[in-house]
Protein backbone atom coordinates (compact mmCIF):
# COMPACT_ATOMS: atom_id res chain seq x y z
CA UNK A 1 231.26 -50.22 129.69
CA UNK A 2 228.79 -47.88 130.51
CA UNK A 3 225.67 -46.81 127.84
CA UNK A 4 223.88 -43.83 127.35
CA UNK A 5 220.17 -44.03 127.59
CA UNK A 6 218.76 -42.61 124.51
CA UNK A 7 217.01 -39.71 124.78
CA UNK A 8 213.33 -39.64 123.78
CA UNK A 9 213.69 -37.19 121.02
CA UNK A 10 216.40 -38.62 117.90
CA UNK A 11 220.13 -37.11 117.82
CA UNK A 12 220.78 -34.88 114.96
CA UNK A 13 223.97 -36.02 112.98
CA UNK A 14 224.22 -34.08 110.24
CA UNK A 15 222.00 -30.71 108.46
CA UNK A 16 221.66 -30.93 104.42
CA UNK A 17 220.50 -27.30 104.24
CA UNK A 18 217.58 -26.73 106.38
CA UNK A 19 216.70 -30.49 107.03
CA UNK A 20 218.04 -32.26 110.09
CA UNK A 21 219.11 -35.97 109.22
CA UNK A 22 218.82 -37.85 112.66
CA UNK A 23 219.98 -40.86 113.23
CA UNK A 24 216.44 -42.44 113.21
CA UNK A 25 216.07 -41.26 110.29
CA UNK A 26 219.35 -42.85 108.83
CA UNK A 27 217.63 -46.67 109.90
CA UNK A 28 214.70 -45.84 108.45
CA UNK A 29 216.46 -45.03 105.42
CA UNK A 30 218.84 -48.26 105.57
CA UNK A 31 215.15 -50.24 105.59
CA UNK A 32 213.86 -48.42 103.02
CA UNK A 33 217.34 -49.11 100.90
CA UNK A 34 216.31 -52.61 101.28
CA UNK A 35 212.73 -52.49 100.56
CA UNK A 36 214.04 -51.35 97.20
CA UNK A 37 217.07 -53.43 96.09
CA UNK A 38 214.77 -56.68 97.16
CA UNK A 39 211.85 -55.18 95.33
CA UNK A 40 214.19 -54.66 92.28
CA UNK A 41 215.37 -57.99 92.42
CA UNK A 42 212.31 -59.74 92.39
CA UNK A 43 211.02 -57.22 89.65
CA UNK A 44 214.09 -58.77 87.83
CA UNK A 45 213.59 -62.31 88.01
CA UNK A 46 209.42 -62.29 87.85
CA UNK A 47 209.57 -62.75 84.20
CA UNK A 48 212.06 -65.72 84.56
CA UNK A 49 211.68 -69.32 85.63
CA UNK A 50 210.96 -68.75 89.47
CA UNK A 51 213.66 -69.58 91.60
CA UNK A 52 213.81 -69.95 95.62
CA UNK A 53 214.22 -66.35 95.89
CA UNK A 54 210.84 -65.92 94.02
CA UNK A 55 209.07 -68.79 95.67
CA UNK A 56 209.85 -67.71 98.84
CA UNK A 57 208.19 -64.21 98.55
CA UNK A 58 205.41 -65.70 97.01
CA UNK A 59 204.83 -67.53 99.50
CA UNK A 60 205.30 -64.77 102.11
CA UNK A 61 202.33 -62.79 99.91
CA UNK A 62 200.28 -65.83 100.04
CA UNK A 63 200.22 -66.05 103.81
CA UNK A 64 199.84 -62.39 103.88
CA UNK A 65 196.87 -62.25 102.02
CA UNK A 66 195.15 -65.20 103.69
CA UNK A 67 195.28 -63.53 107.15
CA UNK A 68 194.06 -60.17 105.30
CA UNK A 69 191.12 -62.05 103.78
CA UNK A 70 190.10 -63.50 107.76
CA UNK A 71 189.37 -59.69 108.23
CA UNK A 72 187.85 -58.37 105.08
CA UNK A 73 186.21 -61.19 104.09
CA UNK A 74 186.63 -59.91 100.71
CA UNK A 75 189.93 -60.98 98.43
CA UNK A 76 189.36 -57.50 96.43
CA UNK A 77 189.12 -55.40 99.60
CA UNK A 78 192.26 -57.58 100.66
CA UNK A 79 194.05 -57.08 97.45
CA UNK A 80 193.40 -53.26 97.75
CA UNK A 81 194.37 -53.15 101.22
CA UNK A 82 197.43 -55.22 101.12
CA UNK A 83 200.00 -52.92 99.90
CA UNK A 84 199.30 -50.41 102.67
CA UNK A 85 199.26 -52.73 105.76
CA UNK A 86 201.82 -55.30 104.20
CA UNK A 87 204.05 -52.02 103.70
CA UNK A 88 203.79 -50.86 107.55
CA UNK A 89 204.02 -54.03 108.60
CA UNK A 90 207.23 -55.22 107.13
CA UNK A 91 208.77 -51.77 107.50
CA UNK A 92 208.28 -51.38 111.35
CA UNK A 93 209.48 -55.28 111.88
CA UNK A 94 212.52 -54.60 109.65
CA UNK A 95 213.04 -51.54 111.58
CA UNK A 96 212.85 -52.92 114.77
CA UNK A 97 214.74 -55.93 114.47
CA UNK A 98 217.39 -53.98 112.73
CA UNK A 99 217.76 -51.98 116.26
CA UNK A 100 218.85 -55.06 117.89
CA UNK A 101 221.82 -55.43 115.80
CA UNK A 102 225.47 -54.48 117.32
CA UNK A 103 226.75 -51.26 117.07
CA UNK A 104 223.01 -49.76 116.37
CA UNK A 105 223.14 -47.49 119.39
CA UNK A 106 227.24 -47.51 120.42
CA UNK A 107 228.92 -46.78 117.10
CA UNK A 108 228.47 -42.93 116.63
CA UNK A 109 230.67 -39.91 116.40
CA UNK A 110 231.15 -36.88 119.31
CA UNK A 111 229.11 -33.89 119.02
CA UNK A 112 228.50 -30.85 121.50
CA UNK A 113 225.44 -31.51 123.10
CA UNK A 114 223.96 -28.89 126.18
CA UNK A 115 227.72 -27.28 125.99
CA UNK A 116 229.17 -31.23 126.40
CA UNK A 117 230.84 -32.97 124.23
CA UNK A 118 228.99 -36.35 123.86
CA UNK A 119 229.03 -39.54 121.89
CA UNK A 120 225.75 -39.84 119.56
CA UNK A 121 225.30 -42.77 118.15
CA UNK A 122 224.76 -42.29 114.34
CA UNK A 123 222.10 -45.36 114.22
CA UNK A 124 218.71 -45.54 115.76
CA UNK A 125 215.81 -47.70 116.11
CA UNK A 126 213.14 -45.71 113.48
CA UNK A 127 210.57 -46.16 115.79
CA UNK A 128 211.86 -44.95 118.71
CA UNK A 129 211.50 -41.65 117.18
CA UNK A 130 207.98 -40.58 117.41
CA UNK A 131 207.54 -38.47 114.31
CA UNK A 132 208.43 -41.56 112.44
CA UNK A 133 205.52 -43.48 114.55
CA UNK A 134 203.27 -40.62 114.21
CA UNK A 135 203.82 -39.89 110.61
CA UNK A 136 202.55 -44.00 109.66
CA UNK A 137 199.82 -43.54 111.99
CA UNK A 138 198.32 -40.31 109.88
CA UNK A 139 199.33 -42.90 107.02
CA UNK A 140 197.12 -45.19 108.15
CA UNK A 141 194.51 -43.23 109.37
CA UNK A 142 194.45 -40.84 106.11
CA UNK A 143 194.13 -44.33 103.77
CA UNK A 144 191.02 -45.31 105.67
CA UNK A 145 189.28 -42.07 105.27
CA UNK A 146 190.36 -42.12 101.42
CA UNK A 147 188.95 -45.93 100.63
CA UNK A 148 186.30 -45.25 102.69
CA UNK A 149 185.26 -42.55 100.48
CA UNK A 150 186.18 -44.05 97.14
CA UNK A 151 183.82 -47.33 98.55
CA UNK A 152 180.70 -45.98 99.14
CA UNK A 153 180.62 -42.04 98.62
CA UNK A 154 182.06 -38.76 100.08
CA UNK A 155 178.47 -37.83 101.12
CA UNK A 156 177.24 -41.10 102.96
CA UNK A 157 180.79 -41.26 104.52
CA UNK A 158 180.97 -37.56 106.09
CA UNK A 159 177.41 -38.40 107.24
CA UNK A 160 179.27 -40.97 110.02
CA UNK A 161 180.44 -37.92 111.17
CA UNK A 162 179.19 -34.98 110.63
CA UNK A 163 174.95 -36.18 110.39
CA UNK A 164 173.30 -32.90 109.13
CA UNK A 165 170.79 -34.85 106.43
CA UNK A 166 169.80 -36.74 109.97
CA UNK A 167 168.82 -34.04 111.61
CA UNK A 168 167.20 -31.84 108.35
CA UNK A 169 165.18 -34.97 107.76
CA UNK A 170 164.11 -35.22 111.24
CA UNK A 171 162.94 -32.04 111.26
CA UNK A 172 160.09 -33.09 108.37
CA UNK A 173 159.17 -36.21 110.68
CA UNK A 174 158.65 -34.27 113.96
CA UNK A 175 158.45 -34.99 117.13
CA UNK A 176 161.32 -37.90 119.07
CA UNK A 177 163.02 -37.93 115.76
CA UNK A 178 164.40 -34.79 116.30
CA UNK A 179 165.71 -35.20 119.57
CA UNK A 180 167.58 -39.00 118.12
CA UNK A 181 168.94 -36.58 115.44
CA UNK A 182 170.50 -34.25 117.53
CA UNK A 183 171.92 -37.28 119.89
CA UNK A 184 173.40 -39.40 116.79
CA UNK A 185 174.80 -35.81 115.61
CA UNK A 186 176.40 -35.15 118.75
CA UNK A 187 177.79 -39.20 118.63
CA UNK A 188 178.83 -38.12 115.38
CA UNK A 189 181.35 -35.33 116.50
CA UNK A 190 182.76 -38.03 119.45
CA UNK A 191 183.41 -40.27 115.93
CA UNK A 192 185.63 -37.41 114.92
CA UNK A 193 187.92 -37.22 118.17
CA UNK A 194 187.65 -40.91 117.81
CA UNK A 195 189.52 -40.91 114.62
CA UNK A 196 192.29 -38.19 116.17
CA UNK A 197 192.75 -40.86 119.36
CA UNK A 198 193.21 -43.12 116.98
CA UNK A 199 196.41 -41.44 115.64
CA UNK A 200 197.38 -40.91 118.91
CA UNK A 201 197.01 -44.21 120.19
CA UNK A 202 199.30 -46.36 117.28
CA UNK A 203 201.77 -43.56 117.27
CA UNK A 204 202.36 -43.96 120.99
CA UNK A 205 201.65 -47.33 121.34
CA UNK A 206 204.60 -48.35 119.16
CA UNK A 207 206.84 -45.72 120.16
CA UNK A 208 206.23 -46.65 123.52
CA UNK A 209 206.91 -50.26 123.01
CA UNK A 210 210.14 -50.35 120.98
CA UNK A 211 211.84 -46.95 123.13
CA UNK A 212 210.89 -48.63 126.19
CA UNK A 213 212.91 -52.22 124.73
CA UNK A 214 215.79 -49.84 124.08
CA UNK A 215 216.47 -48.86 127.13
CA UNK A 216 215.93 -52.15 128.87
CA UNK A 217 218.78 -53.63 126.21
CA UNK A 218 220.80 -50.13 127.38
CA UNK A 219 220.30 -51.00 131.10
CA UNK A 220 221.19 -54.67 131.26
CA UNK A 221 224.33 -54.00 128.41
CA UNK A 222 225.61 -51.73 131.16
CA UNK A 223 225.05 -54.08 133.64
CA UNK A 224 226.70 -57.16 132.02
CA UNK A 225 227.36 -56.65 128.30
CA UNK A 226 227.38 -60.89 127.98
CA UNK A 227 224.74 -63.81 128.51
CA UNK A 228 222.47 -61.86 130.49
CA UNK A 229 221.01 -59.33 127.76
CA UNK A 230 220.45 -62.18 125.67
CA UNK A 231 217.37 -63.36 126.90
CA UNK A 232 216.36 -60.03 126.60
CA UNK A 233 217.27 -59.98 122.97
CA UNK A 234 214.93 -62.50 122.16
CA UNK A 235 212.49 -61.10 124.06
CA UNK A 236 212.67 -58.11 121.43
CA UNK A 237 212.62 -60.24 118.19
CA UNK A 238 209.09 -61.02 119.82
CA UNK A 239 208.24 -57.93 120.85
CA UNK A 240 209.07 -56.45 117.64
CA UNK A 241 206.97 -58.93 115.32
CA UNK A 242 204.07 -58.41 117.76
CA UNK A 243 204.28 -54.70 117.42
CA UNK A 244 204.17 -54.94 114.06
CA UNK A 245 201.36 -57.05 113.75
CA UNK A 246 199.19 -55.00 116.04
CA UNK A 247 199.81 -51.83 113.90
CA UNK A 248 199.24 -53.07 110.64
CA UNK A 249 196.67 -55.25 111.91
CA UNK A 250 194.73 -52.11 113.63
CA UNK A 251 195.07 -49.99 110.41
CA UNK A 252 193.38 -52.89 108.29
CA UNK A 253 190.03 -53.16 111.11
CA UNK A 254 189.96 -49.74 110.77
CA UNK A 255 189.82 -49.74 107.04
CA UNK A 256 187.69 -52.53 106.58
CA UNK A 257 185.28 -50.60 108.93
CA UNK A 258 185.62 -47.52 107.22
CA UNK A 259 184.68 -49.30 103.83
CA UNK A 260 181.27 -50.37 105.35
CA UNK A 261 178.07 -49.20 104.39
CA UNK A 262 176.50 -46.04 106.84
CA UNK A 263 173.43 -48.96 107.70
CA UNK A 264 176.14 -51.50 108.34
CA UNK A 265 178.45 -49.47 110.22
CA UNK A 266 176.55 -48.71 113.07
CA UNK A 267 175.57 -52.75 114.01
C-alpha cells in the first residue's frame, strides 16, 4: 500500500459557516476532549478518599513541580507558572503520541483536491499544522510579557526594551553616559526582535520536528507496512516527549527571566 505524504499545510474536512475544521484541528480537539473528561474526573473524586486514579496524578503534579522549582528557584513562581507550561506540555505530548496511533493519517474520506479526487485523511498530528505550533508559541511568549509585568512593573519592564529614562537621565550626567545610553537603547530594540525570533523559533522548531517524523513513518509504511516502521515508532514516542519538554521547558526560562528584576536581568 502506498501513502500519501501529508502536505505541509492541514486538509480541510468540513466548513461550519465561515470556519474551516481541518483535520489537525479535529486531534487537537480529541486531546482537548480528554484534558476535560480526566480533569472532570479528578474534580469528582478530590473530595473523596483518594484512590489510584487520584494518587497517580498527584504524583504526576509532584514531579512536575519539582523540576519547575530547579528553574525558578521559587515554589510561588513555580506554582504560578505551572498551569501554563504543565498545560503545553501535556497537550503537545498527548498530541503527538496520539499521531502515532493507526488509522491517524489513512482513515479519511475522498474530497476534490487541485481538480482530483483524493483521499484526506480526517485525523492529523496537531502539530504538524503550524498555526497550531505558532498559536502556543504567542501563548507562551504573550504569558511571559504579562507576569513579567504583573512581577515587577509595566514601567521597569518596557525599560528592557524600549530604555528612554536611560538615555533622558544620561543626558543630566553628560558626557560617555550618553553615548552607553544610546548603545543599551539600541540593544534594547535587538531585545524586541529577540522576543519575535523567539515565536518563530518554538513554532518551527516543533512543527519541524513532529511533520518531519510524519513523513519518515509515511515513507517506511510505504516501504514495508510491518517490523520495519517499528523501530521508527519508538523512535517517535521519544521524539515526541523530548519535543515537549523542550517547549514547555523554553517557555518557563523565558518566564522566569522575564520575572527578573531590570538590575538582575542584565547579569
Amino acid at each position: 500500500m502506498i501513502f500519501a505524504i501529508p502536505p505541509l499545510a492541514a486538509e480541510t474536512i468540513f466548513r461550519i459557516g465561515p470556519i474551516l475544521v481541518t483535520n489537525a484541528y479535529i486531534n487537537s480537539t480529541i486531546v482537548l476532549a480528554l484534558f476535560i473528561a480526566l480533569g472532570l474526573v479528578l474534580r469528582k473524586r478530590s473530595g473523596e478518599i483518594p484512590d489510584k486514579i487520584q494518587n497517580f496524578a498527584e504524583s504526576i503534579f509532584e514531579v512536575c513541580l519539582g523540576y519547575v522549582d530547579q528553574v525558578t528557584k521559587d515554589r510561588r513562581k513555580s506554582i504560578k507558572f505551572l498551569p501554563i507550561v504543565g498545560s503545553l506540555f501535556f497537550f503537545i505530548l498527548i498530541s503527538n503520541w496520539i499521531g502515532i496511533f493507526p488509522g491517524i493519517g489513512s482513515i479519511g474520506r475522498y474530497l476534490p483536491i487541485h481538480g482530483e479526487i483524493e483521499l484526506v485523511p480526517l485525523f492529523r498530528p496537531a502539530n504538524t499544522d503550524l498555526n497550531m505550533t505558532l498559536a502556543m508559541a504567542i501563548l507562551g511568549i504573550g504569558a511571559t510579557h504579562i507576569f513579567g509585568i504583573l512581577a515587577i512593573g509595566f514601567w521597569k519592564y518596557a525599560n528592557k526594551f524600549v530604555k528612554l529614562g536611560d538615555i533622558w537621565r544620561s543626558f543630566r550626567k553628560g558626557g560617555m553616559s550618553i553615548f552607553v545610553a544610546f548603545v543599551e537603547f539600541g540593544v534594547g530594540l535587538i531585545e524586541i526582535f529577540s522576543e519575535v525570533a523567539k515565536v518563530v523559533s518554538l513554532s518551527l522548531r516543533l512543527f519541524g520536528n513532529v511533520f518531519a517524523g510524519e513523513v519518515l513513518l509515511t515513507v517506511m509504511a510505504s516501504l514495508i507496512a510491518f517490523i520495519i516502521p517499528l523501530p521508527f515508532i519508538f523512535l517517535e514516542i521519544l521524539v515526541g516527549f523530548i519535543q515537549a519538554l523542550v517547549f514547555s521547558m523554553l517557555v518557563l526560562v523565558f518566564l522566569s527571566i522575564a520575572t527578573m528584576e531590570v538590575q538582575t536581568a542584565r547579569h
